[in-house]
N, C-alpha and C. Protein backbone atom coordinates (compact mmCIF):
# COMPACT_ATOMS: atom_id res chain seq x y z
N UNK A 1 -78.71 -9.50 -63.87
CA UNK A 1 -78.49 -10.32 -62.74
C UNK A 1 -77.00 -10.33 -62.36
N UNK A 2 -75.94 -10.25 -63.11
CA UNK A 2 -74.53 -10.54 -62.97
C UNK A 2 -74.21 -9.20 -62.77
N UNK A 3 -75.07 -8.25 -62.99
CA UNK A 3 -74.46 -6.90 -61.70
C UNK A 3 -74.97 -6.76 -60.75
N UNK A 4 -76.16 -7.51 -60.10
CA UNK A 4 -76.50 -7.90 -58.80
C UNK A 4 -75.35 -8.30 -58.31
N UNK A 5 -75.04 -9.72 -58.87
CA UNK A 5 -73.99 -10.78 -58.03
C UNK A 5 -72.91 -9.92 -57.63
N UNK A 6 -72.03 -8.79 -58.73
CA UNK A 6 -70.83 -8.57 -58.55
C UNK A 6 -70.96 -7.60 -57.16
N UNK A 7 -72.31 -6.40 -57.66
CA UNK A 7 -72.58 -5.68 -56.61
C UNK A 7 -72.45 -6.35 -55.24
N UNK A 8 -72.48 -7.69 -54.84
CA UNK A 8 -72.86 -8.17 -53.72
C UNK A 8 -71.77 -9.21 -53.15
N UNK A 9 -71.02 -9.16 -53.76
CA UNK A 9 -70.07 -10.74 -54.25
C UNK A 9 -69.20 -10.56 -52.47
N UNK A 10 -69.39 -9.67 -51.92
CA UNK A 10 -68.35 -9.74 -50.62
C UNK A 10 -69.55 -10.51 -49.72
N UNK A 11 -70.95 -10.67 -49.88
CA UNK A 11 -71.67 -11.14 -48.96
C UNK A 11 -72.09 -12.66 -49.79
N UNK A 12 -71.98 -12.71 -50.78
CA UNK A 12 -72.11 -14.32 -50.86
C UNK A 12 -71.91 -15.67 -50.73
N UNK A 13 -72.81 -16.12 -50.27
CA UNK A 13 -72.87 -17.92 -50.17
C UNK A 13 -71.61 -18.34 -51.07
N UNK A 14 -70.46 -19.51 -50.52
CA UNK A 14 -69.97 -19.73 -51.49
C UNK A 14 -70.39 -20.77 -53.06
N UNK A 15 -69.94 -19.96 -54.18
CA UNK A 15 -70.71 -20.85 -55.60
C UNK A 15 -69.93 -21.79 -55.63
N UNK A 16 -70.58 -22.60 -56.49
CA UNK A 16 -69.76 -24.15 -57.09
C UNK A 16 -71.03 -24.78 -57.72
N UNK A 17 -69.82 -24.84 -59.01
CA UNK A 17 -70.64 -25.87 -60.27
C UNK A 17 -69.80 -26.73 -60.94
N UNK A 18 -70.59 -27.52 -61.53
CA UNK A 18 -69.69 -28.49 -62.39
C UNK A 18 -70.70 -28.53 -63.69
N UNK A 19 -69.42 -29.18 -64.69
CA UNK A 19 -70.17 -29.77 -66.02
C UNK A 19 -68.92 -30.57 -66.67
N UNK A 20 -69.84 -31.18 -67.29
CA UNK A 20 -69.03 -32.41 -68.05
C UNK A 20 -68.78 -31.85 -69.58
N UNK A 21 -67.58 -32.09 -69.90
CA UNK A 21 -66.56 -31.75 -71.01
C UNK A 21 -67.35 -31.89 -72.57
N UNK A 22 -68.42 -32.59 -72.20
CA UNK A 22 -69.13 -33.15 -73.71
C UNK A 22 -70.93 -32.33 -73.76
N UNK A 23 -70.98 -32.09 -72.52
CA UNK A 23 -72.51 -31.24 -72.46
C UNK A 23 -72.56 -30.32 -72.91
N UNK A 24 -73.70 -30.05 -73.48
CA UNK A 24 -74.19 -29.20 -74.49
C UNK A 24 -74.02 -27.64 -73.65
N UNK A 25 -74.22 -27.47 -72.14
CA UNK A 25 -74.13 -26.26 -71.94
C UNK A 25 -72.72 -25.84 -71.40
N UNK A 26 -72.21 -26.99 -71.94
CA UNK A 26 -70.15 -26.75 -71.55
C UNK A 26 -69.58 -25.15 -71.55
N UNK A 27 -69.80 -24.80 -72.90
CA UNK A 27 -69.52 -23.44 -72.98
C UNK A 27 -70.24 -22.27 -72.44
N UNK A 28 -71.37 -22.34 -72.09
CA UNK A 28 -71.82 -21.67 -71.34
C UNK A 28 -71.65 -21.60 -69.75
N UNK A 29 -71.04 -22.29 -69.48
CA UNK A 29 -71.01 -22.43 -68.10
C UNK A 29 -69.33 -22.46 -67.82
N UNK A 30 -68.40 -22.57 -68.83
CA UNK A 30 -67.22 -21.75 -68.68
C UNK A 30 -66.92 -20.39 -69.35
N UNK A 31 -68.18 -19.95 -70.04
CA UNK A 31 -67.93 -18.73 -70.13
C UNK A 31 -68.59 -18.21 -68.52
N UNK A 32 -69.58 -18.36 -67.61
CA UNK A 32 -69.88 -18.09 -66.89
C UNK A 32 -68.74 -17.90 -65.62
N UNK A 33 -68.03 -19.28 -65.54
CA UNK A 33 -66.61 -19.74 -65.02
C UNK A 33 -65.88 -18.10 -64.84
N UNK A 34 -65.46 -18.07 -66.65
CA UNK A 34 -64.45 -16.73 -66.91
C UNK A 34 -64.97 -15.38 -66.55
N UNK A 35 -65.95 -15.38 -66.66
CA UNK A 35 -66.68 -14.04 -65.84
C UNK A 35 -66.35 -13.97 -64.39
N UNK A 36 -67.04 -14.96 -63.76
CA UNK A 36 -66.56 -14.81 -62.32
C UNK A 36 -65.13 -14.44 -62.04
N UNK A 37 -64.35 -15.15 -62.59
CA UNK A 37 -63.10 -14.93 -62.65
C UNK A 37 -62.21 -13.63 -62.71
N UNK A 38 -63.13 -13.40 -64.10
CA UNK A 38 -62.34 -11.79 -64.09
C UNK A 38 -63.15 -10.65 -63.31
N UNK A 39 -64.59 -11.18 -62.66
CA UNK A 39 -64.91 -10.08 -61.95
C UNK A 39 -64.27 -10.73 -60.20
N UNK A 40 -63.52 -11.79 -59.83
CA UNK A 40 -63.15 -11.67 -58.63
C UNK A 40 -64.27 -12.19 -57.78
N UNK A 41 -64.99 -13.15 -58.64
CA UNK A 41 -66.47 -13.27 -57.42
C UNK A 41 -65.83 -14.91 -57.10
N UNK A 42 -65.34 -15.26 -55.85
CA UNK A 42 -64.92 -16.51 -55.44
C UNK A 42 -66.12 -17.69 -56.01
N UNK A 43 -65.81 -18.63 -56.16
CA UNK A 43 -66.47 -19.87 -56.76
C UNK A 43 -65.99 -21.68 -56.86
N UNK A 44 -66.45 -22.53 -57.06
CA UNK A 44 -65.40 -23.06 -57.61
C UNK A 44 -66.26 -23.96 -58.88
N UNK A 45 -65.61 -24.30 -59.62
CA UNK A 45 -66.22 -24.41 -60.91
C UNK A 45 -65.10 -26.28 -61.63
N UNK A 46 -65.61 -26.98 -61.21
CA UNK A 46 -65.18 -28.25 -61.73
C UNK A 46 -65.51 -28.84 -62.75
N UNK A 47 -64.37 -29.31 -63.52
CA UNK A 47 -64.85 -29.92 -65.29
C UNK A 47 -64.26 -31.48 -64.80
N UNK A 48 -65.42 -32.25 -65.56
CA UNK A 48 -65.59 -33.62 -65.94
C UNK A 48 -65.39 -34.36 -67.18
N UNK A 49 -65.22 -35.33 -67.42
CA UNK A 49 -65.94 -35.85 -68.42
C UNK A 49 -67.26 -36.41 -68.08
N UNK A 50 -67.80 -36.05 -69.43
CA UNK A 50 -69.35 -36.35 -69.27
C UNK A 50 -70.21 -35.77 -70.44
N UNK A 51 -71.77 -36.03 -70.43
CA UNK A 51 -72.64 -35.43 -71.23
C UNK A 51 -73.52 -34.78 -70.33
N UNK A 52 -74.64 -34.26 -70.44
CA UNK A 52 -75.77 -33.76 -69.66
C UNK A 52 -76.78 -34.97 -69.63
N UNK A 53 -76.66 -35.69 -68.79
CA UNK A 53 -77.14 -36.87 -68.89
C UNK A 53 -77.34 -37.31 -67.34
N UNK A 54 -78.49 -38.15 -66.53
CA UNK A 54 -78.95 -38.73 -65.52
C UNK A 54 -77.05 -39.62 -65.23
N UNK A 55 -76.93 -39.64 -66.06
CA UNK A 55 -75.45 -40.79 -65.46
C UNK A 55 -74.61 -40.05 -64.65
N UNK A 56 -74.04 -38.55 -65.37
CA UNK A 56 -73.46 -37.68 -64.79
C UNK A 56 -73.99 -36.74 -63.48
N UNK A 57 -74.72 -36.95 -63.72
CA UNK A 57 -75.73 -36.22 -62.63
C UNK A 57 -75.84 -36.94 -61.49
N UNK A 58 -75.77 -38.53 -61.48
CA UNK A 58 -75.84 -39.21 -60.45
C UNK A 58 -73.96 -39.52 -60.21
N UNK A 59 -73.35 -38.78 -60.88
CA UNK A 59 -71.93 -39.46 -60.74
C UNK A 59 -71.57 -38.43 -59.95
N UNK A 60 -72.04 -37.26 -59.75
CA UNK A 60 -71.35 -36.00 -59.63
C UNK A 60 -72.09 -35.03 -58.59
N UNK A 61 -73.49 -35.46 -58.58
CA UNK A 61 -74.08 -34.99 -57.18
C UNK A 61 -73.80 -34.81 -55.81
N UNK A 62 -73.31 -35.91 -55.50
CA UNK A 62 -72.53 -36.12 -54.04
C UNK A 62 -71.68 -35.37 -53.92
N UNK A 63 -70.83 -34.70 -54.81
CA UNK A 63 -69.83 -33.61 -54.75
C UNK A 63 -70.30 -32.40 -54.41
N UNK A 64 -71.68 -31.85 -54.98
CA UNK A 64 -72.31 -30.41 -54.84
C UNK A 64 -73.04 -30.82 -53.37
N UNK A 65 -73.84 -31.77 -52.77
CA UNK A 65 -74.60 -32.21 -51.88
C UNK A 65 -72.96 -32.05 -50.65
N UNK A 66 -72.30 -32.41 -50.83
CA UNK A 66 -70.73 -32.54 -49.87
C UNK A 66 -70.55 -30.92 -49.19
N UNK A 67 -70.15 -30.26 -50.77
CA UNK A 67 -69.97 -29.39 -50.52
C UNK A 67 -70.80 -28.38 -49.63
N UNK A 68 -72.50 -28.46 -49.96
CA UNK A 68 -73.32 -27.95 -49.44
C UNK A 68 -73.47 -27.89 -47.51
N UNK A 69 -72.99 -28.97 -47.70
CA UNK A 69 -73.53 -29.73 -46.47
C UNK A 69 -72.01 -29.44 -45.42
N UNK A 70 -71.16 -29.39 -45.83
CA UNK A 70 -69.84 -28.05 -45.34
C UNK A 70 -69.98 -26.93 -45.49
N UNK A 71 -70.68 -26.21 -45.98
CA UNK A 71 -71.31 -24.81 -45.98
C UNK A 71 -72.12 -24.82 -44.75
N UNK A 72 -73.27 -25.48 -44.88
CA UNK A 72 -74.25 -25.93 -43.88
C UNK A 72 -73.44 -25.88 -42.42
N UNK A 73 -72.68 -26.70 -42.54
CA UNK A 73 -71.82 -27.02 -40.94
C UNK A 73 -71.39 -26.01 -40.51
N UNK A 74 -70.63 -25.36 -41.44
CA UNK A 74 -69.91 -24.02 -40.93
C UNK A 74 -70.87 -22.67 -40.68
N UNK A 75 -71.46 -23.21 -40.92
CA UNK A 75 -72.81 -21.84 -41.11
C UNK A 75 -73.19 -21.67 -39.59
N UNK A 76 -73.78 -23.13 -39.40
CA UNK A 76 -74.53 -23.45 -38.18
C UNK A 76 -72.95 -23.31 -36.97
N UNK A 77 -72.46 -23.34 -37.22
CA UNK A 77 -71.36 -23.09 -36.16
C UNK A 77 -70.70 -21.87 -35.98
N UNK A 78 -70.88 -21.13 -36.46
CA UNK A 78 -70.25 -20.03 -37.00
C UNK A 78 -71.78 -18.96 -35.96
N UNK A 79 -72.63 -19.83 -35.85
CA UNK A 79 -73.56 -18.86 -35.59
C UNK A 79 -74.03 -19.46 -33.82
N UNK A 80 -73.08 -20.31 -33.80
CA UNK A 80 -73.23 -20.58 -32.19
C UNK A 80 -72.80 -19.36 -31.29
């Protein structure tokens, strides 16, 4: 799959993730981070404190939903 993405990385949606500093898939998802990174695939990738937990998830949603929803705008305008 991650030579799909790179193969394609000039036509993609922009990424963005987050995770909290104490969740179990922390390291996996900044090793994911450092990949993008060194393959040049734009992203943005935000660290918290937190666990993988409904608390964080409701603390931190509105940020990915924000972002989305400025993607969204520019999309739809972009195509006027």
């Amino acid at each position: 799959m991650f030579k799909t993405l790179i193969a394609n990385k000039k036509t993609l949606p922009p990424l963005r993730f987050d995770c909290g500093k104490d969740d179990v898939l922390f390291s996996a998802n900044t090793a994911l981070a450092k990949k993008l990174v060194d393959e040049n695939v734009p992203h943005t990738f935000d660290i918290f404190a937190g666990t993988h937990c409904w608390e964080y998830w409701h603390e931190h949603v509105a940020k990915t939903m924000i972002f989305f929803a400025q993607l969204e705008s520019k999309t739809h305008t972009q195509l006027k």
